[in-house]
PDB file of N, CA and C in Angstrom:
ATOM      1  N   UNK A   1       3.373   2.665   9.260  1.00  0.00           N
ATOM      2  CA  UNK A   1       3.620   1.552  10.144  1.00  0.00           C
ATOM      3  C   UNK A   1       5.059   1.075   9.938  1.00  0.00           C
ATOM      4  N   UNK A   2       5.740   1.092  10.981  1.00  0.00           N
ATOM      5  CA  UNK A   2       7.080   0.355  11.095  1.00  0.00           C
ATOM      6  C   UNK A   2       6.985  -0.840  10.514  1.00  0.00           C
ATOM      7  N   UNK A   3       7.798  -1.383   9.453  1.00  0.00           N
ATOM      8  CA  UNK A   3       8.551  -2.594   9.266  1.00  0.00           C
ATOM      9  C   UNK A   3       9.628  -3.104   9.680  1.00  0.00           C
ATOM     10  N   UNK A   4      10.245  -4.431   9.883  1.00  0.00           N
ATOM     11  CA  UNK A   4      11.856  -4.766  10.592  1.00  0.00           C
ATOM     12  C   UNK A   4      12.032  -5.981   9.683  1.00  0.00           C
ATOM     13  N   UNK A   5      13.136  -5.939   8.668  1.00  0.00           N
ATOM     14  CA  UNK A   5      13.535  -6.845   8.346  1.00  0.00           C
ATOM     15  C   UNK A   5      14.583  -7.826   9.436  1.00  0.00           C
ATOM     16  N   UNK A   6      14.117  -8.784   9.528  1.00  0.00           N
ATOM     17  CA  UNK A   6      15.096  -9.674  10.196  1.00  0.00           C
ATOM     18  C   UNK A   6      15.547 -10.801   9.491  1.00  0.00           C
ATOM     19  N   UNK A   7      16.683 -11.105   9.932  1.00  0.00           N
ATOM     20  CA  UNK A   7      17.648 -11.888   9.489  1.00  0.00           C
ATOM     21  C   UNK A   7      17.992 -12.961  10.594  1.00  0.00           C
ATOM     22  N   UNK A   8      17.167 -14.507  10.824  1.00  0.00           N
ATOM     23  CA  UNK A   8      17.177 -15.625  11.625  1.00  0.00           C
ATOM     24  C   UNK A   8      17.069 -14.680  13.095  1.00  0.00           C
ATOM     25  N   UNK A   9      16.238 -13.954  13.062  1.00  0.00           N
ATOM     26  CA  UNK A   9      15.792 -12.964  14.400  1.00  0.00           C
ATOM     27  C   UNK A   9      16.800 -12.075  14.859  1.00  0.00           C
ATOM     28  N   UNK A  10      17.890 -11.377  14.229  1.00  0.00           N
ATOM     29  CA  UNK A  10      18.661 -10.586  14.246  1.00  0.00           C
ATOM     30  C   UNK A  10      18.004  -9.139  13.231  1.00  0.00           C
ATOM     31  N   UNK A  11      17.728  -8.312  13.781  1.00  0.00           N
ATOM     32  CA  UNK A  11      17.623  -6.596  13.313  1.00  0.00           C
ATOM     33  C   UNK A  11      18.021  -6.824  12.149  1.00  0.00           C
ATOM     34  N   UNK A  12      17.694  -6.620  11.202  1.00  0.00           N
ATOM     35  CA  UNK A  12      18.904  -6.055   9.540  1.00  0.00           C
ATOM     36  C   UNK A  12      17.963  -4.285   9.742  1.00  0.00           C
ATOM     37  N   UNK A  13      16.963  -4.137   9.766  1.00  0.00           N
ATOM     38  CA  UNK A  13      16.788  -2.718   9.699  1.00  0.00           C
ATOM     39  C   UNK A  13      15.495  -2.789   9.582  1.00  0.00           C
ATOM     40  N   UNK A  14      14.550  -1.047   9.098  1.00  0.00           N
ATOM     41  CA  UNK A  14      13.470  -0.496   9.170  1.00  0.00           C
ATOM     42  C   UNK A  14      13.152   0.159   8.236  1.00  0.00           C
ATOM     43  N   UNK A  15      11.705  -0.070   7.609  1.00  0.00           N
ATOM     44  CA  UNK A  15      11.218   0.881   6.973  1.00  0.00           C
ATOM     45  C   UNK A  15       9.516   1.510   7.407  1.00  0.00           C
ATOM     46  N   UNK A  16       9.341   2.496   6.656  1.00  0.00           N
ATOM     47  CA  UNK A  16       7.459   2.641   7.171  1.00  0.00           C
ATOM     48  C   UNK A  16       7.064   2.020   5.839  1.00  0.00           C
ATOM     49  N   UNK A  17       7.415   2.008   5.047  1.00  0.00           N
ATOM     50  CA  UNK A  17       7.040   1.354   3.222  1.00  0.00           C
ATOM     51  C   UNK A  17       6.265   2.490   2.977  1.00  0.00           C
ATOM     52  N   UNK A  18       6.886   3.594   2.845  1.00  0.00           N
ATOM     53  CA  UNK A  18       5.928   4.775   2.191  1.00  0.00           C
ATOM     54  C   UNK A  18       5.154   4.757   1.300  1.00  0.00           C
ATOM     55  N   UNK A  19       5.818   3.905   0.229  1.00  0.00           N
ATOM     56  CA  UNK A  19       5.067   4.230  -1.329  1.00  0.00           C
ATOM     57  C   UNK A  19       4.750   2.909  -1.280  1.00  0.00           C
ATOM     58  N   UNK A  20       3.520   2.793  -1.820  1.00  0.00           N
ATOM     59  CA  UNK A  20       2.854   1.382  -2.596  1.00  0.00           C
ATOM     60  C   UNK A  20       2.522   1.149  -3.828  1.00  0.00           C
ATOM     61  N   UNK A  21       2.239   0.146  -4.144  1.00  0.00           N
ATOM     62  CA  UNK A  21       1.849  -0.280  -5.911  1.00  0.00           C
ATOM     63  C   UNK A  21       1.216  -1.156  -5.494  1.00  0.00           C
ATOM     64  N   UNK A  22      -0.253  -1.942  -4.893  1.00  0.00           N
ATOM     65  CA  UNK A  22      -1.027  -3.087  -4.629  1.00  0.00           C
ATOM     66  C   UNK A  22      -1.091  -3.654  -5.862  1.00  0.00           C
ATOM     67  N   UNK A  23      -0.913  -2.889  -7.083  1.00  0.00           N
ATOM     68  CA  UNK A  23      -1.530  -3.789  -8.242  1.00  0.00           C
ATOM     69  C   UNK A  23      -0.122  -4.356  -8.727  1.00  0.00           C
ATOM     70  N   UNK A  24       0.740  -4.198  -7.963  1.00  0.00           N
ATOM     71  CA  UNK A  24       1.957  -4.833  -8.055  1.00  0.00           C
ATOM     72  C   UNK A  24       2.199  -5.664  -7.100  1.00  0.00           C
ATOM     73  N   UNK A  25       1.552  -5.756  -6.320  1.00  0.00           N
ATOM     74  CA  UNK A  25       2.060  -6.092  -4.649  1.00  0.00           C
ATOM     75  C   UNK A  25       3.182  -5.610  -4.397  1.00  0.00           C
ATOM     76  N   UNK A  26       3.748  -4.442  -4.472  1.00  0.00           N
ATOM     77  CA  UNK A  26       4.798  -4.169  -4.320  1.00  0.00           C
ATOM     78  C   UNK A  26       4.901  -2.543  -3.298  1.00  0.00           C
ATOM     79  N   UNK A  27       6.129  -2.916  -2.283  1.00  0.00           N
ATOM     80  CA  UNK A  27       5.901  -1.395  -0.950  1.00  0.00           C
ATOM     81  C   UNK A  27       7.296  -1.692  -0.743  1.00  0.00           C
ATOM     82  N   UNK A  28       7.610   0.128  -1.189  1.00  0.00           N
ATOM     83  CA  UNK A  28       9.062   0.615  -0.939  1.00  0.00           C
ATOM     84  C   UNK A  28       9.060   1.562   0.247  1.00  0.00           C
ATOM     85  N   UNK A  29      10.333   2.026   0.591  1.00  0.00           N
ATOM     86  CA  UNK A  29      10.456   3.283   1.404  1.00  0.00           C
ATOM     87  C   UNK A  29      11.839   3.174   2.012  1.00  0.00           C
ATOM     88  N   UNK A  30      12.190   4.506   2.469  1.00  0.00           N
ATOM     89  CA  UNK A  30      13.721   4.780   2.928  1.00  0.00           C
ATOM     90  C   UNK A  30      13.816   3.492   3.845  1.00  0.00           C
ATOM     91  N   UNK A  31      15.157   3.171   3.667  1.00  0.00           N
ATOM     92  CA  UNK A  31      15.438   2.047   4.900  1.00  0.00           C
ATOM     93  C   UNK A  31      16.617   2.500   6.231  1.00  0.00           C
ATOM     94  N   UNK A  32      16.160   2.104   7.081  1.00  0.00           N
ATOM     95  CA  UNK A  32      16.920   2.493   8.283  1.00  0.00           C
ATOM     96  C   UNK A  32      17.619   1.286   9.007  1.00  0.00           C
ATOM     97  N   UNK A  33      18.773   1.000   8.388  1.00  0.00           N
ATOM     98  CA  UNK A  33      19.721   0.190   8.896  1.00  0.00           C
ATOM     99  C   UNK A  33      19.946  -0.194  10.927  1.00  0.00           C
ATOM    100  N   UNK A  34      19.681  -1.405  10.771  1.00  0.00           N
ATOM    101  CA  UNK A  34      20.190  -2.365  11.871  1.00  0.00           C
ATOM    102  C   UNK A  34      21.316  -2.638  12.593  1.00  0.00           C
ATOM    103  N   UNK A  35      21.341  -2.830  13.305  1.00  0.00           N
ATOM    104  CA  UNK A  35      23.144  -3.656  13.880  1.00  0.00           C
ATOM    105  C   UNK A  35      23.297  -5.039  13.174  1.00  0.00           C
ATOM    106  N   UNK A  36      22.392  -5.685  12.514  1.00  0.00           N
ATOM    107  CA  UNK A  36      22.350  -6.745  11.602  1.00  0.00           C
ATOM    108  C   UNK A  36      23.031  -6.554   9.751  1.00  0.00           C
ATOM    109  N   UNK A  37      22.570  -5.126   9.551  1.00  0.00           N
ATOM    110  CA  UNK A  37      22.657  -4.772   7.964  1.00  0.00           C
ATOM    111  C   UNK A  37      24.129  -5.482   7.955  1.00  0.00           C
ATOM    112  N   UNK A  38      25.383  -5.160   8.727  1.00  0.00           N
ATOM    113  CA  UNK A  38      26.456  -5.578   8.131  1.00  0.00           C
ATOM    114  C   UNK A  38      26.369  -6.951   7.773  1.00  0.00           C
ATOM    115  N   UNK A  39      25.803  -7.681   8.321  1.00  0.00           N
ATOM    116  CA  UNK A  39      25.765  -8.817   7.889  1.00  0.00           C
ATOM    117  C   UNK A  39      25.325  -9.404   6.712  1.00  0.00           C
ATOM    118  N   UNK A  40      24.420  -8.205   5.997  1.00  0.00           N
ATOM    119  CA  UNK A  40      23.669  -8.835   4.636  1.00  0.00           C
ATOM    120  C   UNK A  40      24.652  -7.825   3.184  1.00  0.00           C
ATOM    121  N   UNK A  41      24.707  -6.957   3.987  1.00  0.00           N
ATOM    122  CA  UNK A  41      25.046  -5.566   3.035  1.00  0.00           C
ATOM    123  C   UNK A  41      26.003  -5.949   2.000  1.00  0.00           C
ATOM    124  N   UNK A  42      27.020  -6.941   2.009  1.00  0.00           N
ATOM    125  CA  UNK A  42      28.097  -7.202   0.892  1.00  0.00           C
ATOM    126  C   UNK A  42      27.241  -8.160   0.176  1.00  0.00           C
ATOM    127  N   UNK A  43      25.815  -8.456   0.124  1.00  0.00           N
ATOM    128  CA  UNK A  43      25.183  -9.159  -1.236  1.00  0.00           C
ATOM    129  C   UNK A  43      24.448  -8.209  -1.357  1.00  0.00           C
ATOM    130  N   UNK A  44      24.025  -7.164  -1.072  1.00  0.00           N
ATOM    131  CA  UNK A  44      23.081  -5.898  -1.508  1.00  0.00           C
ATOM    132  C   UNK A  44      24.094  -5.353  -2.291  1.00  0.00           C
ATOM    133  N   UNK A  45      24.875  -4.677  -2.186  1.00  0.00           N
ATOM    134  CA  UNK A  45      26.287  -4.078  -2.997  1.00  0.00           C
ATOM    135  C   UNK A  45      26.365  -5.204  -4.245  1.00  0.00           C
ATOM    136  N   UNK A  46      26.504  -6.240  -4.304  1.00  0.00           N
ATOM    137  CA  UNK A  46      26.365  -6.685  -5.424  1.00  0.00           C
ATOM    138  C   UNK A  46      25.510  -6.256  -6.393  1.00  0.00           C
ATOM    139  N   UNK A  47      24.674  -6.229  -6.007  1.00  0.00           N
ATOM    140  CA  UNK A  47      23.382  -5.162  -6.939  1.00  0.00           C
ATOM    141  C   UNK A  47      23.765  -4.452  -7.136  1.00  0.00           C
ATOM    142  N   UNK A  48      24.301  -2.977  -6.539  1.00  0.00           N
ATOM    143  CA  UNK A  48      24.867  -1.908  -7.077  1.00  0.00           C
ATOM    144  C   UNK A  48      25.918  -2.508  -7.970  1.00  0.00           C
ATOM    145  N   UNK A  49      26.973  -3.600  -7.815  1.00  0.00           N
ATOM    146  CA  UNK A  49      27.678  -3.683  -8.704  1.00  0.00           C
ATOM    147  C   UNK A  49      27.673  -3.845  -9.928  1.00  0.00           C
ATOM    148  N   UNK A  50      26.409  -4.803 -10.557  1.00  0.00           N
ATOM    149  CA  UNK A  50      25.919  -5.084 -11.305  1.00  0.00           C
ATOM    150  C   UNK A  50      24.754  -4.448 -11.871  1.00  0.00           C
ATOM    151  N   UNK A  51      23.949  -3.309 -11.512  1.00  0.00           N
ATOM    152  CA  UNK A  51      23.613  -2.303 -11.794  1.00  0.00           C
ATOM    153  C   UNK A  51      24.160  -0.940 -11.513  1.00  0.00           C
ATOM    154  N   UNK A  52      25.017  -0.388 -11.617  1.00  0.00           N
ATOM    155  CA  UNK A  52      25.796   0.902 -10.992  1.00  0.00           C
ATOM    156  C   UNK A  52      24.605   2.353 -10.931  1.00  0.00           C
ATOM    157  N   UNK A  53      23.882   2.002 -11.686  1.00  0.00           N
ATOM    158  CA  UNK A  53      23.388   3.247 -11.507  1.00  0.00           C
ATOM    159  C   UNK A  53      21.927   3.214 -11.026  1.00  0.00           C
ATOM    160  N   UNK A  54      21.086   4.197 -10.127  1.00  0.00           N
ATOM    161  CA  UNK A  54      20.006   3.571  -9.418  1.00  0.00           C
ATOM    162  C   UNK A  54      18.680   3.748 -10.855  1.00  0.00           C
ATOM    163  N   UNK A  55      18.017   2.227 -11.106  1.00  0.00           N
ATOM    164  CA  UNK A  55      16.509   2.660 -11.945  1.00  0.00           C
ATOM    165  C   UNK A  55      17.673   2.495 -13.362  1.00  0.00           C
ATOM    166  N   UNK A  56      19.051   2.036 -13.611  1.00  0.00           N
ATOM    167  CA  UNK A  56      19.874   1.479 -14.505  1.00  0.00           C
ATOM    168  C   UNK A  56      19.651   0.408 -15.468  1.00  0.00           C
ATOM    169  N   UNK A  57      20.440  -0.054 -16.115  1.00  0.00           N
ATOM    170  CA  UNK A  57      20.576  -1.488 -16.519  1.00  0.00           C
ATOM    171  C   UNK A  57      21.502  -2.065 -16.262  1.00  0.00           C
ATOM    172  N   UNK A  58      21.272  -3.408 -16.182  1.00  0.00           N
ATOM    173  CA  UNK A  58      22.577  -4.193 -15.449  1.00  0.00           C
ATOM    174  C   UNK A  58      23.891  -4.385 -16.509  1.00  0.00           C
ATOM    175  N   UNK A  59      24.852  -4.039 -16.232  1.00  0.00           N
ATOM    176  CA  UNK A  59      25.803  -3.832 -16.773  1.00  0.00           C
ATOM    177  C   UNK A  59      27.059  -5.496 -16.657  1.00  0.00           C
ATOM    178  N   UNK A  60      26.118  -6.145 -15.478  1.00  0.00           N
ATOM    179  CA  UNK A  60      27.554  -6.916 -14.893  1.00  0.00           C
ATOM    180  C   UNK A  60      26.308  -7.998 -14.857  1.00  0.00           C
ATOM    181  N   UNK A  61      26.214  -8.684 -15.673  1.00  0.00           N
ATOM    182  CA  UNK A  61      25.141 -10.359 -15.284  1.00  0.00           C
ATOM    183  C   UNK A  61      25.490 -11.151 -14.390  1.00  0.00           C
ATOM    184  N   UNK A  62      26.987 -11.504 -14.614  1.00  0.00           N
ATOM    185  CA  UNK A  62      27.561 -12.335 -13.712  1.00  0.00           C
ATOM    186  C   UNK A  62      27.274 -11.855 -12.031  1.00  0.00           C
ATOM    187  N   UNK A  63      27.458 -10.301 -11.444  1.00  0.00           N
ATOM    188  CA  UNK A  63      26.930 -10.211 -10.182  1.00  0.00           C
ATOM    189  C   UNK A  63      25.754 -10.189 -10.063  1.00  0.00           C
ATOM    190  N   UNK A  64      24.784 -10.093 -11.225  1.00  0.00           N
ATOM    191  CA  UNK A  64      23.429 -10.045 -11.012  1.00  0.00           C
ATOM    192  C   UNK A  64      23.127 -11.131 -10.763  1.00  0.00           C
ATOM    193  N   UNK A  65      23.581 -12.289 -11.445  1.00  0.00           N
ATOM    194  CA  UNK A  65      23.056 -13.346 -11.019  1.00  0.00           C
ATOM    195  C   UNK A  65      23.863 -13.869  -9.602  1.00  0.00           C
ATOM    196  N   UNK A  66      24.462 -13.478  -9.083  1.00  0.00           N
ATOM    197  CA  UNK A  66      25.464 -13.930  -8.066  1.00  0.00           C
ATOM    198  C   UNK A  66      24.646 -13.378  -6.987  1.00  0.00           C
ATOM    199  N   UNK A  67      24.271 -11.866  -7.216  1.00  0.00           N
ATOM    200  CA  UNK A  67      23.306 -11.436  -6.154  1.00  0.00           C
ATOM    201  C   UNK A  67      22.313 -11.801  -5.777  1.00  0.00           C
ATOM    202  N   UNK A  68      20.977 -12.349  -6.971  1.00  0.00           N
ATOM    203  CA  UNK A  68      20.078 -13.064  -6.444  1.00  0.00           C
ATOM    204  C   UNK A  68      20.448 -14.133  -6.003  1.00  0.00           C
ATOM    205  N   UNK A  69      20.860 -15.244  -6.525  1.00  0.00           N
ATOM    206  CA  UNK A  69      21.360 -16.399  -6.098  1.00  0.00           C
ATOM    207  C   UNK A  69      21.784 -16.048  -4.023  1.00  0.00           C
ATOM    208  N   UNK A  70      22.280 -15.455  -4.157  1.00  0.00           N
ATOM    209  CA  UNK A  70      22.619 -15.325  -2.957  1.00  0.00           C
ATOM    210  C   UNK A  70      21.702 -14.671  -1.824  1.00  0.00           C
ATOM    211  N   UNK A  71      20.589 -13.618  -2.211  1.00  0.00           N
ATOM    212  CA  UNK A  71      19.601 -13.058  -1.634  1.00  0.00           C
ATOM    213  C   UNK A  71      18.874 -13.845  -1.558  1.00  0.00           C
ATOM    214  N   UNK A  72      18.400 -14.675  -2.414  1.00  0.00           N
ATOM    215  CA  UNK A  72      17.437 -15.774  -2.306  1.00  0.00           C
ATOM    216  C   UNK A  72      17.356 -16.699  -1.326  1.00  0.00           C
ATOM    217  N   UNK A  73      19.228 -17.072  -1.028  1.00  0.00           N
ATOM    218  CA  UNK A  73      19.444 -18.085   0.094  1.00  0.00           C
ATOM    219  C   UNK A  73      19.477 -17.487   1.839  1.00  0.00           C
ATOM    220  N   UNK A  74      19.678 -15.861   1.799  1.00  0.00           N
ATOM    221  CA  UNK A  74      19.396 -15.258   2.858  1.00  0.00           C
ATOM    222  C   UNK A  74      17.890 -16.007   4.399  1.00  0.00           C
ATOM    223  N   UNK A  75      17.163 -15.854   3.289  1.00  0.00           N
ATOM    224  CA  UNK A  75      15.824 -16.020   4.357  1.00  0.00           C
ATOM    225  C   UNK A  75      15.734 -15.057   4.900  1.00  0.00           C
ATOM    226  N   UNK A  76      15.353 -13.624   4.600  1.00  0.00           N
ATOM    227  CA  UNK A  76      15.137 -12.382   5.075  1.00  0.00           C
ATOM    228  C   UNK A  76      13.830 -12.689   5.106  1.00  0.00           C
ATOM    229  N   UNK A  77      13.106 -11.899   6.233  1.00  0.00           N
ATOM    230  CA  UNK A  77      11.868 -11.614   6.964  1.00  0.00           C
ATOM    231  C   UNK A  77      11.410 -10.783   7.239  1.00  0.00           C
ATOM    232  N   UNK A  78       9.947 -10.233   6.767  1.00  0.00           N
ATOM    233  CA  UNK A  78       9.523  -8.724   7.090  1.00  0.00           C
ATOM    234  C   UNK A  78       8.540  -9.098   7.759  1.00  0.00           C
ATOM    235  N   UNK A  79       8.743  -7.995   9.168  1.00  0.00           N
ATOM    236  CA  UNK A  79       7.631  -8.537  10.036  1.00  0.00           C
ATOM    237  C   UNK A  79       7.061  -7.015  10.519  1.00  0.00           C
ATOM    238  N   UNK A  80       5.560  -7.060  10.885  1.00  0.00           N
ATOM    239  CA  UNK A  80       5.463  -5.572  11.419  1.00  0.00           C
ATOM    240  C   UNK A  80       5.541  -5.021  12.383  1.00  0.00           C
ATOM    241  N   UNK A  81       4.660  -3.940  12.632  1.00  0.00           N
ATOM    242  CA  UNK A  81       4.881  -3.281  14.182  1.00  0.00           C
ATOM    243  C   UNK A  81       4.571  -4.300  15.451  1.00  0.00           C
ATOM    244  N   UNK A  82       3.813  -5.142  15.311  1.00  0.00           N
ATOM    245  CA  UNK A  82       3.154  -6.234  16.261  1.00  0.00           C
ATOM    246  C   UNK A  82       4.291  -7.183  16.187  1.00  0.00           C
ATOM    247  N   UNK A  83       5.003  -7.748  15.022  1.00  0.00           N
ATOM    248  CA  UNK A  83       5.810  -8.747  15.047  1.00  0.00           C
ATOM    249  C   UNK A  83       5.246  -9.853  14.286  1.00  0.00           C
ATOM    250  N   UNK A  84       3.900  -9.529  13.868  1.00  0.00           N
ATOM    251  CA  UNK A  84       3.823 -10.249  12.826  1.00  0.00           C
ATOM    252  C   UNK A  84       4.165 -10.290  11.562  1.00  0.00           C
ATOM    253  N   UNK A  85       5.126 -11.714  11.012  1.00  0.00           N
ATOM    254  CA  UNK A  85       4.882 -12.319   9.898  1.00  0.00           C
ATOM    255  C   UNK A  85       4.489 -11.345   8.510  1.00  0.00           C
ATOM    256  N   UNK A  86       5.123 -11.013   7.561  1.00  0.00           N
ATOM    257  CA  UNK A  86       4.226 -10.842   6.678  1.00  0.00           C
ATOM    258  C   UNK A  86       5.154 -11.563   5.083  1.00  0.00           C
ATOM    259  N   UNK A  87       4.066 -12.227   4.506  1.00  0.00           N
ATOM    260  CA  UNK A  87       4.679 -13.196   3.404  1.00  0.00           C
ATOM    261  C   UNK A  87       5.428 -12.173   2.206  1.00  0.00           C
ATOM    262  N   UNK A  88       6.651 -12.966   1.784  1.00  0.00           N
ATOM    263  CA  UNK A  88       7.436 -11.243   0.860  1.00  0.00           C
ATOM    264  C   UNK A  88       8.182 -12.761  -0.197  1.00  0.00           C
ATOM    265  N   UNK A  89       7.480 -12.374  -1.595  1.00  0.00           N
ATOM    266  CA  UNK A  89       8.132 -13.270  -2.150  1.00  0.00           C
ATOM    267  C   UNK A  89       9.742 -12.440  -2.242  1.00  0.00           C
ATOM    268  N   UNK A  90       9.990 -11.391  -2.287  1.00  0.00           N
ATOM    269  CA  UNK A  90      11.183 -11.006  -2.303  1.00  0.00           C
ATOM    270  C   UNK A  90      11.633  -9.446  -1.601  1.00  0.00           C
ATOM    271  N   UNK A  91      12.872  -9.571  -1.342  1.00  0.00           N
ATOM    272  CA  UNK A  91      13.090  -8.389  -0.175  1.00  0.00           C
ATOM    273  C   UNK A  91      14.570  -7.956  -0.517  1.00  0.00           C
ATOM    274  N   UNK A  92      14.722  -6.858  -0.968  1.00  0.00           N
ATOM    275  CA  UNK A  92      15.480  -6.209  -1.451  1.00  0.00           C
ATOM    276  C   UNK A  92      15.746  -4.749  -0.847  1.00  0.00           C
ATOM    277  N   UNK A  93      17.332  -4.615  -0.677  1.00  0.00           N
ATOM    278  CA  UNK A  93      17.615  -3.307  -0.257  1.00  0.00           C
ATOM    279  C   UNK A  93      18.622  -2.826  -0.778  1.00  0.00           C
ATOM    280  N   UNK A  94      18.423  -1.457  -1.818  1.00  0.00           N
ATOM    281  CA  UNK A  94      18.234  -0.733  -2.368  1.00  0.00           C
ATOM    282  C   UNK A  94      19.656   0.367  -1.843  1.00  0.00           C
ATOM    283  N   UNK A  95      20.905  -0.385  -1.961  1.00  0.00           N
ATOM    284  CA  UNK A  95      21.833   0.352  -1.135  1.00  0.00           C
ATOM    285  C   UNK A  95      23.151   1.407  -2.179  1.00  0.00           C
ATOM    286  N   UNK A  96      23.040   2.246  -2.890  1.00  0.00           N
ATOM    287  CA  UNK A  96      23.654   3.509  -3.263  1.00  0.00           C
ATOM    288  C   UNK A  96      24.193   4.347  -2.373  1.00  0.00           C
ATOM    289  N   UNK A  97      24.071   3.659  -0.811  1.00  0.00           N
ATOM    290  CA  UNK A  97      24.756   4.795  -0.212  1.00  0.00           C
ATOM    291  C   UNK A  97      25.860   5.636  -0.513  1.00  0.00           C
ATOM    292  N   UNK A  98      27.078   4.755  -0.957  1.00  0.00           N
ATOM    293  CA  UNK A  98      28.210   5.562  -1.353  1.00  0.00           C
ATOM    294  C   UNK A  98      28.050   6.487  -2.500  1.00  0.00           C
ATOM    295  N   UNK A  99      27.254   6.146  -3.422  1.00  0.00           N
ATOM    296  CA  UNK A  99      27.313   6.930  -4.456  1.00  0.00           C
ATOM    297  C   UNK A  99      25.640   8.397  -4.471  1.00  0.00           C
ATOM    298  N   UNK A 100      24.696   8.161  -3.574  1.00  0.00           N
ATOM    299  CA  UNK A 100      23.966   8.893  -3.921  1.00  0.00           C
ATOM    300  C   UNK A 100      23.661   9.023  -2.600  1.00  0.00           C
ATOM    301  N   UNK A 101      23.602   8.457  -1.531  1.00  0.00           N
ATOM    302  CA  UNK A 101      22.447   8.697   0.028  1.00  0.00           C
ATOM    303  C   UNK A 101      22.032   7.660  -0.411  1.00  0.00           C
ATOM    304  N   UNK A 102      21.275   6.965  -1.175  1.00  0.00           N
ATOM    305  CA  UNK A 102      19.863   6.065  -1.624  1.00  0.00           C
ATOM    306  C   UNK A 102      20.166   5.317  -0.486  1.00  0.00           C
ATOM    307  N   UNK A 103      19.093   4.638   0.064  1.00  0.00           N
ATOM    308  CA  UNK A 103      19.020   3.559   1.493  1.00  0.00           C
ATOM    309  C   UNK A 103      17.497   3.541   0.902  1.00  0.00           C
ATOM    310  N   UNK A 104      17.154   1.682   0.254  1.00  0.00           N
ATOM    311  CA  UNK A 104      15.642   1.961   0.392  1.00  0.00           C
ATOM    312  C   UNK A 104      15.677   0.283   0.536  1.00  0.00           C
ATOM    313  N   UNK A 105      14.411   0.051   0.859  1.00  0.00           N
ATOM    314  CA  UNK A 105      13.472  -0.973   1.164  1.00  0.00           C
ATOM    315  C   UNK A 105      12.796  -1.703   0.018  1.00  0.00           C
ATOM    316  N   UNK A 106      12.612  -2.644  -0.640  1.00  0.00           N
ATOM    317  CA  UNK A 106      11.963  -2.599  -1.634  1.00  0.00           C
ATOM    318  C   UNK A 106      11.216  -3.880  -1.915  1.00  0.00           C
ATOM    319  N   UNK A 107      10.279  -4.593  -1.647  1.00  0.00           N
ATOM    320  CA  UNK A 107       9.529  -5.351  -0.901  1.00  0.00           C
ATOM    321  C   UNK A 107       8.316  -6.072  -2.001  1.00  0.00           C
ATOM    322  N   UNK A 108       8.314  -7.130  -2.836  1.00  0.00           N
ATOM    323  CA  UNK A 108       6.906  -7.554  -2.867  1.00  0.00           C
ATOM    324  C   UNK A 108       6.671  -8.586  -2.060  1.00  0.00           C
ATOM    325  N   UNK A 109       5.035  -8.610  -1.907  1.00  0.00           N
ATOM    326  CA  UNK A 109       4.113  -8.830  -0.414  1.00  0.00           C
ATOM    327  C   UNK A 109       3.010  -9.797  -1.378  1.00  0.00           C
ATOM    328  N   UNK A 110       3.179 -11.001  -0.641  1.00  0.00           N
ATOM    329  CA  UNK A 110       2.094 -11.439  -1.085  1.00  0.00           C
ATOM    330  C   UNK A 110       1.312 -12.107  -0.282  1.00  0.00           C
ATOM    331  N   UNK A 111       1.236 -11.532   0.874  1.00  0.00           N
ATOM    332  CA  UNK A 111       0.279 -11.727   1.882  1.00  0.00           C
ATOM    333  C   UNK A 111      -0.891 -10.972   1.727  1.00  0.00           C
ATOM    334  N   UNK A 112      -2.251 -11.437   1.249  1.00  0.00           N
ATOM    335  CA  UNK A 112      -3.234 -10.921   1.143  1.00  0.00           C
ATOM    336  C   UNK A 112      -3.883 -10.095   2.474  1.00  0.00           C
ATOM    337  N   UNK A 113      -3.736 -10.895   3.824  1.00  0.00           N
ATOM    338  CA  UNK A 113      -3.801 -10.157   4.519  1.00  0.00           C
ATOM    339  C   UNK A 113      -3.376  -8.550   5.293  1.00  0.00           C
ATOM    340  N   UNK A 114      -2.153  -8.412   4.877  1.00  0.00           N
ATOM    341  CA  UNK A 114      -1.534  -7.055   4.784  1.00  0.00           C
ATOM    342  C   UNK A 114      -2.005  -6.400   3.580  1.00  0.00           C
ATOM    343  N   UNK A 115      -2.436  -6.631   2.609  1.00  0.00           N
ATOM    344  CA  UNK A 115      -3.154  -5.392   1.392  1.00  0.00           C
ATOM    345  C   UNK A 115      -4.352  -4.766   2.137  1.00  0.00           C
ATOM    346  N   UNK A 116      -4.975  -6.033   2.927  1.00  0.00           N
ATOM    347  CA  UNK A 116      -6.881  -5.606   3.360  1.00  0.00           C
ATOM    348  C   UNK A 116      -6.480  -4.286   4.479  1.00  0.00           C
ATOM    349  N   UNK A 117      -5.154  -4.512   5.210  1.00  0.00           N
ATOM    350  CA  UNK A 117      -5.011  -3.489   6.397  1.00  0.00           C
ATOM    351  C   UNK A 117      -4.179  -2.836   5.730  1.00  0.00           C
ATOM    352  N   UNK A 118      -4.022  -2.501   4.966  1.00  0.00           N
ATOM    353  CA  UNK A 118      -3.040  -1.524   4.360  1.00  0.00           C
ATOM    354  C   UNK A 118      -3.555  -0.029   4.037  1.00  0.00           C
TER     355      UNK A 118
END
């Protein structure tokens, strides 16, 4: 099932959330960039900055904390194929492009209702 992160109803991009972890609440998968991503993408790169390497340790605290701080204040939105809503205590994308391809999605869900249809 298609996902669309949006950003105050602007596209940031797509995933299907391939892989799951329910006992995590947690659903990743390749992400497919928006006409919106530019708009978020220089606080995603912070992450890479502060972790350089993908599944790493953070090397740089100061952007780590600069990155959440700042993702947090985003208000990113994952909604599904219908356009509904689905509750995400946090929404993260997973951007290594320059250094590996990596483009991913990375999502915990704590909308009980999306686990039952999942």
């Amino acid at each position: 099932m298609r996902h669309t992160v949006t950003l105050h109803g602007v596209t940031v991009g797509h995933s299907e959330l391939e892989r799951v972890d329910q006992s995590l609440g947690r659903a990743w998968g390749v992400f497919r960039p928006g006409l919106g991503y530019e708009l978020v993408q220089p606080i995603f790169k912070l992450f890479t900055l502060a972790v350089p390497t993908p599944g790493g340790e953070p090397l740089n605290q100061d952007a780590l904390d600069r990155y959440y701080a700042a993702r947090d204040r985003l208000g990113l939105e994952l909604v599904d194929s219908t356009g509904t809503r689905i509750a995400a205590t946090a929404i993260h994308i997973v951007d290594y492009s320059e250094r590996t391809g990596t483009l991913e999605l990375d999502v915990l869900i704590a909308d009980e209702r999306y686990w039952k249809t999942r």
